[in-house]
Protein backbone atom coordinates (compact mmCIF):
# COMPACT_ATOMS: atom_id res chain seq x y z
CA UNK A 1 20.42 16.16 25.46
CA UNK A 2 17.76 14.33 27.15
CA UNK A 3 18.79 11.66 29.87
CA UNK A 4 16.24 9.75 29.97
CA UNK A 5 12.42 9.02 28.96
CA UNK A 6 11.37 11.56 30.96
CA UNK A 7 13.37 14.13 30.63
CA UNK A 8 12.66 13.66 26.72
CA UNK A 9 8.97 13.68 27.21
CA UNK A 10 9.53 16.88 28.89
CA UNK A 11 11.42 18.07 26.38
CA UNK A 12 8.72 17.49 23.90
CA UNK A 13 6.12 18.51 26.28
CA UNK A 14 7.70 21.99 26.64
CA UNK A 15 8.22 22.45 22.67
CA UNK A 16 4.54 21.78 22.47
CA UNK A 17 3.27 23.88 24.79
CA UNK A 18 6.00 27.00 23.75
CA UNK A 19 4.18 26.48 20.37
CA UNK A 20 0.41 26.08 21.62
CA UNK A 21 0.20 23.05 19.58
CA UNK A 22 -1.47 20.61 22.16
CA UNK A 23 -4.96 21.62 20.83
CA UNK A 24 -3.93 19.86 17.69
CA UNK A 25 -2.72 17.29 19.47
CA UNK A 26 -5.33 14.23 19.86
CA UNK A 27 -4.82 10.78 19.67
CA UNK A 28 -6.70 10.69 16.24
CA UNK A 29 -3.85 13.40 14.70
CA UNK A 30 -1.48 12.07 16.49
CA UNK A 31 -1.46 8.74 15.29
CA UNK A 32 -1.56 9.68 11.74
CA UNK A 33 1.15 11.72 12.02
CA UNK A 34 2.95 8.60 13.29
CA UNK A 35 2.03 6.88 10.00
CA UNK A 36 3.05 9.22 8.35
CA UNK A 37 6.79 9.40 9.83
CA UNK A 38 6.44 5.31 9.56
CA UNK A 39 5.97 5.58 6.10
CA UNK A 40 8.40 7.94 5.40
CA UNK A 41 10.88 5.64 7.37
CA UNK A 42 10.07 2.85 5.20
CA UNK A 43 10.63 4.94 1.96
CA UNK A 44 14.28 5.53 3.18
CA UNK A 45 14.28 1.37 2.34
CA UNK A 46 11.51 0.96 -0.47
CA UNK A 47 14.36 -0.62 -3.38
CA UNK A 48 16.99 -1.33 -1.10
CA UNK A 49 17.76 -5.36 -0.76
CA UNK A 50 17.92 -6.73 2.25
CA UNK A 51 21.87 -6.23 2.83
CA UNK A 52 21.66 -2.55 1.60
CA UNK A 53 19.51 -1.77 4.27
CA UNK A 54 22.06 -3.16 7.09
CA UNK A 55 24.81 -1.17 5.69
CA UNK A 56 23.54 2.67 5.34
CA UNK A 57 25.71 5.33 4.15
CA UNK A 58 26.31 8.32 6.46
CA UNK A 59 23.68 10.63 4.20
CA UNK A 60 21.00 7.35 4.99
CA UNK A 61 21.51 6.51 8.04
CA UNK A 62 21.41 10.34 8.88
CA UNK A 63 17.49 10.50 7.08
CA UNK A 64 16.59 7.33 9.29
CA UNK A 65 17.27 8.72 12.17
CA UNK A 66 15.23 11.68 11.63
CA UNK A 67 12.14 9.53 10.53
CA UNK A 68 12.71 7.40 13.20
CA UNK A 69 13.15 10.09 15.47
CA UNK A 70 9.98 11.92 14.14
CA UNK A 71 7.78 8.39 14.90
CA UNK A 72 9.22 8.05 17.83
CA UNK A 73 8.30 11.67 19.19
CA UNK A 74 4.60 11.15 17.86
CA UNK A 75 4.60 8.00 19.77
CA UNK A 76 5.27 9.56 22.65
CA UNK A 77 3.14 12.30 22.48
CA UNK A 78 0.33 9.62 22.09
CA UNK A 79 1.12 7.93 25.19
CA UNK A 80 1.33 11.54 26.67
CA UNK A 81 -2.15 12.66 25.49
CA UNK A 82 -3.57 9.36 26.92
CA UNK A 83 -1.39 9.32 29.96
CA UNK A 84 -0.36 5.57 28.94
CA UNK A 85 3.35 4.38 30.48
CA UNK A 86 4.95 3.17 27.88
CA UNK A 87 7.48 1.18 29.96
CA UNK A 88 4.76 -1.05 31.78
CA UNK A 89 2.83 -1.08 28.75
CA UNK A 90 5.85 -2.48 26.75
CA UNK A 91 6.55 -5.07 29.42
CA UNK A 92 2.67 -6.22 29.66
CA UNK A 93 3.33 -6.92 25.36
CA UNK A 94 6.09 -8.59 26.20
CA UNK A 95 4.56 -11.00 28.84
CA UNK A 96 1.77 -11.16 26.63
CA UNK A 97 3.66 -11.98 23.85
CA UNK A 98 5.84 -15.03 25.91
CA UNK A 99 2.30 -16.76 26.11
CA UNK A 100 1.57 -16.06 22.35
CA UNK A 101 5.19 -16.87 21.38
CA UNK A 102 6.89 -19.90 23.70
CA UNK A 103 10.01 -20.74 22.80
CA UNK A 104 8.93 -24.39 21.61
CA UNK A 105 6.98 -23.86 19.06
CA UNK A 106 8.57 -20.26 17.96
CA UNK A 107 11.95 -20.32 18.26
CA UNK A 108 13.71 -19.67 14.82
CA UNK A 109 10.10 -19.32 13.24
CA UNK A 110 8.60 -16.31 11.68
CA UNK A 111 4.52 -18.02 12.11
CA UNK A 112 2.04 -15.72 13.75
CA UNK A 113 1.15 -17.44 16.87
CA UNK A 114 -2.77 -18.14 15.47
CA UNK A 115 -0.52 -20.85 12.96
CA UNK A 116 0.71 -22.87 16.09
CA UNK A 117 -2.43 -22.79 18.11
């Protein structure tokens, strides 16, 4: 079991290359694989009401976690291919996103920021 980030991206990075599947492997394929997986995530949910999807049977919450764990792996390899850190790029958003979002005008609301401006 991976321990962290890294060790899963090389984890994924040596399943890839034992296969010889990096040639297939560009950010174009890559991220439609990844919408793929998303899609199939959101099928696990497509007639559910909201409280069925918080409480998940074993059998779901089993098929979740694969789809989320196949998006999650294409994401990865996406950031690999374009040798993009995901951490500092996730805390840029997030800075970002405390300028688009401040707490005064967003707090409990579900606008998109270009509503408030």
């Amino acid at each position: 079991m991976a321990d962290s980030l890294q060790d899963l991206r090389n984890k994924i990075n040596a399943f890839v290359a034992k296969r010889d599947w990096a040639q297939f492997h560009t950010p174009k394929n890559l991220a439609m694989a990844m919408i793929v997986e998303a899609a199939e995530l959101v099928e696990q949910f497509q007639w559910d009401t909201p409280q069925e999807s918080l409480q998940l049977s074993a059998k779901k919450r089993e098929a979740v976690s694969h789809e989320l764990a196949d998006t999650f792996v294409y994401l990865l390899r996406i950031a690999e291919v374009l040798e993009i850190d995901l951490i500092a790029a996730t805390d840029a958003k997030i800075k970002l996103n405390a300028v688009k979002y401040p707490i005064e005008k967003a707090k409990g609301s579900n606008a998109k920021y270009t509503e408030y401006l």
